[in-house]
Protein backbone atom coordinates (compact mmCIF):
# COMPACT_ATOMS: atom_id res chain seq x y z
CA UNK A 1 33.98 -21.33 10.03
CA UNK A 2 33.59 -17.61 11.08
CA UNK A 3 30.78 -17.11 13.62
CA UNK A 4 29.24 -14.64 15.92
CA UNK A 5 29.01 -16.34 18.90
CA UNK A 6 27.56 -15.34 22.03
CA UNK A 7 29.75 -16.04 25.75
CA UNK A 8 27.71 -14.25 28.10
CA UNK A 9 25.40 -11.19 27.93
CA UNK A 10 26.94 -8.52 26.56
CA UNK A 11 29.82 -10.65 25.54
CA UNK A 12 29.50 -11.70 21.93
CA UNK A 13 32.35 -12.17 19.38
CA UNK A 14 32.95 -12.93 15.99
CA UNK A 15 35.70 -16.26 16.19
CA UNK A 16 36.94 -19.48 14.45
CA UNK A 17 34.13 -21.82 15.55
CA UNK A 18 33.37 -25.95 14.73
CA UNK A 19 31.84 -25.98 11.26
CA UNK A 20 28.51 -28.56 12.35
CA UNK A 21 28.04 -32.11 11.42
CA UNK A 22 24.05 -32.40 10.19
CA UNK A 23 22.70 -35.21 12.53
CA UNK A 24 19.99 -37.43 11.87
CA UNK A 25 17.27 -35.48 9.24
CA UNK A 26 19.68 -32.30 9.03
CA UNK A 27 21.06 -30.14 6.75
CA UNK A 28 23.84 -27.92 6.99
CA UNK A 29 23.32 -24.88 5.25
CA UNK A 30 25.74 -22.21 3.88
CA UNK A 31 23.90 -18.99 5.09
CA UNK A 32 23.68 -16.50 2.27
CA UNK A 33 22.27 -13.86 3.99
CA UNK A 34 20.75 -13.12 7.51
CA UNK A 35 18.38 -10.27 9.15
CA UNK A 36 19.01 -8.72 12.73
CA UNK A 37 15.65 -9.13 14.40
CA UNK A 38 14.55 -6.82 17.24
CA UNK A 39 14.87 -9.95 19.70
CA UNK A 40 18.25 -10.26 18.96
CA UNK A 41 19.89 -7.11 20.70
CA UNK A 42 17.82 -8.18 23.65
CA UNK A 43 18.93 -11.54 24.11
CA UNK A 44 22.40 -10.58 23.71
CA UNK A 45 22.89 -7.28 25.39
CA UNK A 46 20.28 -7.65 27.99
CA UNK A 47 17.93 -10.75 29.22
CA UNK A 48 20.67 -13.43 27.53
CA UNK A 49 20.12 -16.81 26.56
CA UNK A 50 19.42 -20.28 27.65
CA UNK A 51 22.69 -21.32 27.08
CA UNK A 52 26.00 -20.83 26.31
CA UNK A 53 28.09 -20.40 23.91
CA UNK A 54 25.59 -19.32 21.38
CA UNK A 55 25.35 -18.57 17.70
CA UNK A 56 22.27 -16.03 17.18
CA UNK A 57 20.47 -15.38 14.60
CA UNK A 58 16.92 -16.48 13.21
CA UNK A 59 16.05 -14.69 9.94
CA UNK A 60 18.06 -16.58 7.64
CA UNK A 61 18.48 -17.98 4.37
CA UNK A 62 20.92 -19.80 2.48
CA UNK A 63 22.14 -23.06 0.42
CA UNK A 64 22.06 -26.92 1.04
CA UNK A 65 25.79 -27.61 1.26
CA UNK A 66 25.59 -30.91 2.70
CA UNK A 67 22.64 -33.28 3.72
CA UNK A 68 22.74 -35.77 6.56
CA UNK A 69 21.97 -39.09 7.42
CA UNK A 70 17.95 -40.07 6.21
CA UNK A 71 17.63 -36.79 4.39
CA UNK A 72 16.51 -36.34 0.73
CA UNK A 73 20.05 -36.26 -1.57
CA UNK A 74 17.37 -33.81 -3.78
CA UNK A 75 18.02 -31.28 -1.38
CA UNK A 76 21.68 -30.70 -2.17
CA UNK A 77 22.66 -27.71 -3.64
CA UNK A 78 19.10 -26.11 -3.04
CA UNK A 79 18.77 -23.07 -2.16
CA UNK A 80 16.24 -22.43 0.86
CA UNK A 81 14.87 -20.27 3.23
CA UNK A 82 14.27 -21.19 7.19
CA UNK A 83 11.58 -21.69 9.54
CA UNK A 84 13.13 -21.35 12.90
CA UNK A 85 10.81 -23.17 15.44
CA UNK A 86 11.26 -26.99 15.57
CA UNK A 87 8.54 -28.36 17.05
CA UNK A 88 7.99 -31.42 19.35
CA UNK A 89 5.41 -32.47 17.40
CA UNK A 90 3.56 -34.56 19.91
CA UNK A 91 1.99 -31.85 22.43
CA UNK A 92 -1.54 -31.21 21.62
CA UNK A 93 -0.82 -27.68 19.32
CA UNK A 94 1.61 -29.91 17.20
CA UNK A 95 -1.02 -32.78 16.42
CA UNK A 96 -3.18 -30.16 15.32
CA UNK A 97 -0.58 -29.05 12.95
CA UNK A 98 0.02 -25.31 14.68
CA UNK A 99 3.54 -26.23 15.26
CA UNK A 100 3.70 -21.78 16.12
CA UNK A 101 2.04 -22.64 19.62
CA UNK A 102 4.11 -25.73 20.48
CA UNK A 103 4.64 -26.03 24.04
CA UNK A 104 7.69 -28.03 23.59
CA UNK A 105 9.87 -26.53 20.89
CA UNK A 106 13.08 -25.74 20.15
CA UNK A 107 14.17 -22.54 18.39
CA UNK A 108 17.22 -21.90 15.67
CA UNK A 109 19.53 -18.86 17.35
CA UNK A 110 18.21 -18.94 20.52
CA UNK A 111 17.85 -22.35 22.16
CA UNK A 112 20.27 -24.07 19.27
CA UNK A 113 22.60 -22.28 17.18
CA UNK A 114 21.37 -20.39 14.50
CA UNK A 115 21.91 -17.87 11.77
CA UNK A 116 25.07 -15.24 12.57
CA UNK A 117 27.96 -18.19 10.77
CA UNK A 118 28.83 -19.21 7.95
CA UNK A 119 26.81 -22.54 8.13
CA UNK A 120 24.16 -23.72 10.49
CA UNK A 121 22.71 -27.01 10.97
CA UNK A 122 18.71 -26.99 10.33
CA UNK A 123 16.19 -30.11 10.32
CA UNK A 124 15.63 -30.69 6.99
CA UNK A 125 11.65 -30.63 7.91
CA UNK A 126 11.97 -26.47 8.74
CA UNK A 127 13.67 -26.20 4.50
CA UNK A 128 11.49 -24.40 1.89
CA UNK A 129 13.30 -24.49 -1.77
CA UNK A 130 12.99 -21.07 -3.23
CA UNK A 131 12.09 -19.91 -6.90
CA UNK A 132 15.04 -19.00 -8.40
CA UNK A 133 13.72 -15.05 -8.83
CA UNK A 134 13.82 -14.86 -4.94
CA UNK A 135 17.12 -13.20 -3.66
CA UNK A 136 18.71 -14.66 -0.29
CA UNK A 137 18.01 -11.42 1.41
CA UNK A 138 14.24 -11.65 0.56
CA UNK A 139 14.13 -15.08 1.95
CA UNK A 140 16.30 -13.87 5.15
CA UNK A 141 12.94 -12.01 5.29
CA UNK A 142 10.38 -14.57 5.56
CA UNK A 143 10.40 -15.34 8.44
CA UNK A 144 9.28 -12.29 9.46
CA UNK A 145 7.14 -11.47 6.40
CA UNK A 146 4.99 -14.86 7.77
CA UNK A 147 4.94 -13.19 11.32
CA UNK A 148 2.74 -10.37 9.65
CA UNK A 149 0.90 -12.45 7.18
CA UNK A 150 -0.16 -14.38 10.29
CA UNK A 151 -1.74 -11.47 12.28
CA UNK A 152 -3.23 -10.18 9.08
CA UNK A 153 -4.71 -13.91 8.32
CA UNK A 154 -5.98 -14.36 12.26
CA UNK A 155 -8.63 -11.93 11.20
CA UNK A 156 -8.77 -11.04 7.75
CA UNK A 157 -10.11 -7.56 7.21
CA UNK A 158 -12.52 -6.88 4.42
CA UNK A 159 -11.39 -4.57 1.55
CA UNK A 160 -13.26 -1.65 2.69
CA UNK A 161 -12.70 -1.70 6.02
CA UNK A 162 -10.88 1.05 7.81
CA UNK A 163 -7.74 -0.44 9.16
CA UNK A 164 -5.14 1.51 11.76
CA UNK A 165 -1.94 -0.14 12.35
CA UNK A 166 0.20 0.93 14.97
CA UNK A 167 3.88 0.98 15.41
CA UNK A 168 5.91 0.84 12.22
CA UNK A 169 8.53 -1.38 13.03
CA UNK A 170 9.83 -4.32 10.78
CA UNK A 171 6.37 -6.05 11.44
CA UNK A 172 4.12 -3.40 10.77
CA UNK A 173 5.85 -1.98 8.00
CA UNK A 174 5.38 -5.68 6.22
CA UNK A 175 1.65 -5.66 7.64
CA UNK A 176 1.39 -2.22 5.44
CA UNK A 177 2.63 -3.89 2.02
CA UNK A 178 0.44 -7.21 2.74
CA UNK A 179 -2.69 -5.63 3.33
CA UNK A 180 -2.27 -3.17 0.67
CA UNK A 181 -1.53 -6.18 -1.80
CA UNK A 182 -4.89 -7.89 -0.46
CA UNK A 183 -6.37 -5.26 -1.50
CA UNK A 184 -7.25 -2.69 1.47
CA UNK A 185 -8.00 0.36 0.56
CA UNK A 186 -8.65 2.26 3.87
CA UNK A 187 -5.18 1.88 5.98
CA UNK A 188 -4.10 4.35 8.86
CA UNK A 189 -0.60 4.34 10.01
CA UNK A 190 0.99 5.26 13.07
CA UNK A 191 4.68 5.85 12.93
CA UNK A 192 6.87 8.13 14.87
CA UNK A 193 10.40 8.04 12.62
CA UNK A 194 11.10 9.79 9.99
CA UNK A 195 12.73 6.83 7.99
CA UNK A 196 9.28 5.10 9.00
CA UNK A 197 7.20 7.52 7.08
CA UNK A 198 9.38 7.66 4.17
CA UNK A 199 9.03 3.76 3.54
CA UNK A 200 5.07 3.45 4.41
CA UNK A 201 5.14 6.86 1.54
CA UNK A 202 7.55 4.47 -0.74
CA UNK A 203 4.61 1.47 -0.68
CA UNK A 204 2.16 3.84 -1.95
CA UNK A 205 0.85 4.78 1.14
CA UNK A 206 -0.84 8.32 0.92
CA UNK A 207 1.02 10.86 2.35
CA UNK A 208 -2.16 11.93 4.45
CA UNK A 209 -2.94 8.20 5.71
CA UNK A 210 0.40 8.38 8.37
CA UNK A 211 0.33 10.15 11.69
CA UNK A 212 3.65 10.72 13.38
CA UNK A 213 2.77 10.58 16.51
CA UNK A 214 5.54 12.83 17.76
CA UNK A 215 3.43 15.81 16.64
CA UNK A 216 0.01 15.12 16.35
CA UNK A 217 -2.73 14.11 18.70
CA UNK A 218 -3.17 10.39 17.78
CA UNK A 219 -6.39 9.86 18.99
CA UNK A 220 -8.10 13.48 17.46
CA UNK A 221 -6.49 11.86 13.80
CA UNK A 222 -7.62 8.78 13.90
CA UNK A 223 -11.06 9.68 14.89
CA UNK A 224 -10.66 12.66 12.32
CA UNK A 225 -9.71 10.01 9.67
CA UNK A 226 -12.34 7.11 10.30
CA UNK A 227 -15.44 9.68 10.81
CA UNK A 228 -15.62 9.69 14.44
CA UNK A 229 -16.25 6.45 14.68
CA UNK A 230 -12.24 4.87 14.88
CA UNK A 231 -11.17 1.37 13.51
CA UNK A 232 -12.63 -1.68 12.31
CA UNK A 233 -9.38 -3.45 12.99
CA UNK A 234 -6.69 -2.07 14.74
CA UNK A 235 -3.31 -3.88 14.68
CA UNK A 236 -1.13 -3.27 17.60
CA UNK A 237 2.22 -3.64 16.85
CA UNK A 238 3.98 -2.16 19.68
CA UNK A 239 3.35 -3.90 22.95
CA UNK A 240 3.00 -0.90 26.07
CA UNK A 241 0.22 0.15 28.19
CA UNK A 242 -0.39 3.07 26.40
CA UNK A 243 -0.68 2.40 23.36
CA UNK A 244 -2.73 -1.02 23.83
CA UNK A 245 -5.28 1.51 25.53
CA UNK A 246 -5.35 3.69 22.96
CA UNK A 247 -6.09 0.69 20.19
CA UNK A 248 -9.19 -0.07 22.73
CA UNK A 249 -10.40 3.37 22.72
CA UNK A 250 -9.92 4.18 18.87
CA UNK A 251 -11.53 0.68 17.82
CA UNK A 252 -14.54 0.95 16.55
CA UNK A 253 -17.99 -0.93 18.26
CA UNK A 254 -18.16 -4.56 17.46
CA UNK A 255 -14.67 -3.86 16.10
CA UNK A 256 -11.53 -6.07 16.69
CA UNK A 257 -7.99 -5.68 17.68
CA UNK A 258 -5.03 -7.56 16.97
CA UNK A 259 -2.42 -7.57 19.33
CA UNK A 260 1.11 -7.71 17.85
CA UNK A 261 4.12 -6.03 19.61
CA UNK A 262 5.75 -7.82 22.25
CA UNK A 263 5.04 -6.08 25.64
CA UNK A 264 8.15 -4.34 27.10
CA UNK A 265 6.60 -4.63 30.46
CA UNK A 266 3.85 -5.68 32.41
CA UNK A 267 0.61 -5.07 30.59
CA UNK A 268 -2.36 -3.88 32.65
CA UNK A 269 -5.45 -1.76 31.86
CA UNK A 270 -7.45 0.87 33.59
CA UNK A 271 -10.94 0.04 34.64
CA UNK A 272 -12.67 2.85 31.91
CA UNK A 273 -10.63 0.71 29.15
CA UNK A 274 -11.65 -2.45 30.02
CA UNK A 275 -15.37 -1.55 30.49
CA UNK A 276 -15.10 -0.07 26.71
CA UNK A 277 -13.92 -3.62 25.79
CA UNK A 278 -17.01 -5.47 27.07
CA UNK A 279 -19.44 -2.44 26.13
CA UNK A 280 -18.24 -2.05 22.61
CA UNK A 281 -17.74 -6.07 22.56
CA UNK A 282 -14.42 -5.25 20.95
CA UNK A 283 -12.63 -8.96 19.78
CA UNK A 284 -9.44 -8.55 21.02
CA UNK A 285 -6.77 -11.47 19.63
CA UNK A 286 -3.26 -12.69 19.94
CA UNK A 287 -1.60 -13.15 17.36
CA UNK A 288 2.12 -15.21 17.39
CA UNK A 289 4.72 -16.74 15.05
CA UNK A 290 3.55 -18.40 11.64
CA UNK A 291 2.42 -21.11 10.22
CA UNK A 292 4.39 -23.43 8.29
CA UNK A 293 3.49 -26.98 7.96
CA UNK A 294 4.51 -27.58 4.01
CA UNK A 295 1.17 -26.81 2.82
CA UNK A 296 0.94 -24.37 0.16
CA UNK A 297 -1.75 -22.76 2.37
CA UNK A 298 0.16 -21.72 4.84
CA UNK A 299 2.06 -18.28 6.22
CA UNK A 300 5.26 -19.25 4.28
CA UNK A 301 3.93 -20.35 1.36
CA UNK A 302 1.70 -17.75 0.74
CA UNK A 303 4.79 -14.94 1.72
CA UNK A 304 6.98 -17.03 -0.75
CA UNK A 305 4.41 -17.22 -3.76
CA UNK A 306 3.73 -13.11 -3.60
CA UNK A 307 7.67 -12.83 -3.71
CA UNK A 308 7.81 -15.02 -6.88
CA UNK A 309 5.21 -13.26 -8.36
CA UNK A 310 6.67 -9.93 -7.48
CA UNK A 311 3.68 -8.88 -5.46
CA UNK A 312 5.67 -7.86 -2.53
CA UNK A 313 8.86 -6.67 -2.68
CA UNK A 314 10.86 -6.03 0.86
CA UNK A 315 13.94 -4.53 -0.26
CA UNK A 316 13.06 -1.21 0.57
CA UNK A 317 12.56 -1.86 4.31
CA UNK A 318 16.38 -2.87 4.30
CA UNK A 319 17.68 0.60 5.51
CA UNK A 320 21.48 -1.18 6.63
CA UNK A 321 23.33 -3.90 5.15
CA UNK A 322 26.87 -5.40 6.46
CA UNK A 323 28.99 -7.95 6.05
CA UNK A 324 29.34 -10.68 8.52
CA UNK A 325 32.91 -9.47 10.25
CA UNK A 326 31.00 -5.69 10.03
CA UNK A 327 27.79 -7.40 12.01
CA UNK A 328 28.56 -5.79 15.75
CA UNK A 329 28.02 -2.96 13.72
CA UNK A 330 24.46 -3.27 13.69
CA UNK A 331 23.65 -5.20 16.65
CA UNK A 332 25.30 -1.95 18.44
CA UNK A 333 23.10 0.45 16.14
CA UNK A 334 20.01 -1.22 17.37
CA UNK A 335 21.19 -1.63 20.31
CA UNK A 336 22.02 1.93 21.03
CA UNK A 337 19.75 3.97 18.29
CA UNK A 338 21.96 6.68 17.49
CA UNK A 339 20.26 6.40 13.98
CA UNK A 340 17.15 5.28 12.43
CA UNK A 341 16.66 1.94 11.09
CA UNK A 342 14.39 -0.42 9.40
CA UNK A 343 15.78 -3.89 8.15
CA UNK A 344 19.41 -4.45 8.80
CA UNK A 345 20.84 -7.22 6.69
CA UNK A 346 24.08 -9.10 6.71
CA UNK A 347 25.38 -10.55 3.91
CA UNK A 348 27.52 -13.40 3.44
């Protein structure tokens, strides 16, 4: 099979590699389509992996092509999206069913082979069949659809609260359309890309609801926009000093704050900022992964019955689509951001 497959950092390429063998309570899956996540270009131009050769890739969906030894023959031919995270299931997270904090896991296209081939080899536990309506890029989407349902769902805001999300990235541009659909009506959006604006405009997002924070004072329109008062919940969704700051000082008293974005560096916080914390006994929360566990209650299942229904629809966010020999092509775009990007999608 073709696959991109990672030698060293910086040294990826597509090649002829070993179509896999499902083991024990494995599938192998025919990919059908597969996102580039943000912690992709990292691990392969930068910090690297935990072993090599690699196959990236964790946003992935696909078809049941063959099923292995002790798995369901009802899964042939099905087509499915992917959790990524295998859990241990035996540290204490994993008994209490939030597989997302297992201390023991492995991880599809970064600690096993994942998503950038032709076919990929995926416990037959981390499968979820897919209405037929649902297109193989929307489900390459999931998984990080869930990632924003689950920050949204840590602390659900209430319908008229006023709501600032920061950083419009893949996540918070999905946090946008899910809140929306639940129904809030007072959401504040900080981008600073053009293309950013134009898709948190395209979900119906009035035009006077986004600050681009290239040229205007964040803080003055914020406060301008929630009566002086700032946020009732303010997602954080891009992980630096300054801007984690900023989400304590424009969050509202009693308020709560939902970190996001993965820091970029060592996160540490002036003494005025923390003593607004424990003054305006701010809740400040972590939010990471999703939770899938084959209940219809959870993260997936509730990102995969709004796509059914046509609640949400992602395809905007898609800004770049490629096929799979054309994939370097975006790793490198992300990589080196000579042009603006959302969702970049490669197609098999």
């Amino acid at each position: 099979m073709k696959a991109w497959v990672l030698h060293n950092i910086g040294s990826i390429r597509l090649e002829e590699a070993k179509r896999p063998e499902p083991a024990e309570g494995e599938a192998l899956v025919k990919v059908g389509a597969a996102g580039i996540c943000g912690s992709d270009i990292p691990r392969i131009y930068q910090s690297g992996a935990y072993f090599y050769p690699l196959i990236p890739g964790h946003e992935f969906s696909g078809t049941v092509a063959e099923t292995g030894p002790g798995v369901d023959s009802s899964w042939g031919q099905a087509r499915v999206g992917i959790f990524p995270l295998i859990p241990c299931r035996d540290c204490l997270p994993c008994r209490k069913s939030q597989y997302e904090m297992c201390r023991r896991y492995s991880y599809l296209g970064s600690r096993r082979d994942g998503g950038f081939a032709q076919y990929v080899s995926v416990p037959a536990d981390n499968l979820l069949r897919l209405p037929d309506n649902v297109s193989f890029e929307e489900a390459a989407m999931l998984e990080p659809m869930a990632v924003a349902v689950h920050a949204m769902r840590r602390h659900r805001p209430e319908k008229t609260e006023r709501v600032v999300i920061c950083g419009m990235g893949t996540i918070g541009s999905l946090l946008l359309l899910f809140l929306r659909e639940a129904g809030v009506e007072h959401i504040f959006v900080i981008g600073n890309k053009d293309l950013q604006r134009q898709t948190a405009l395209q979900t119906g997002l009035p035009a006077d609801c986004y600050c681009d924070s290239r040229t205007e004072d964040t803080t003055a329109w914020v406060l301008d926009h929630t009566d002086g008062a700032g946020a009732d919940h303010y997602f954080e969704c891009v992980g630096k000093n300054e801007t984690i700051a900023q989400a304590v000082t424009l969050t509202a008293p009693g308020g709560r704050i939902t970190l996001v974005g993965n820091p970029a560096s060592d996160i540490g916080l002036p003494k005025d900022i923390y003593w607004k914390i424990l003054r305006n006994q701010l809740i400040v929360s972590g939010t990471w992964n999703s939770s899938f566990t084959h209940d219809p209650s959870d993260d997936w299942h509730y990102v995969l019955q709004r796509l059914a229904q046509k609640k949400i629809t992602p395809a905007p966010l898609i800004s770049h689509r490629f096929s799979l020999d054309e994939a370097e092509t975006g790793f490198l775009l992300m990589r080196d951001k000579k042009e603006e990007y959302e969702k970049i999608m490669i197609g098999l």
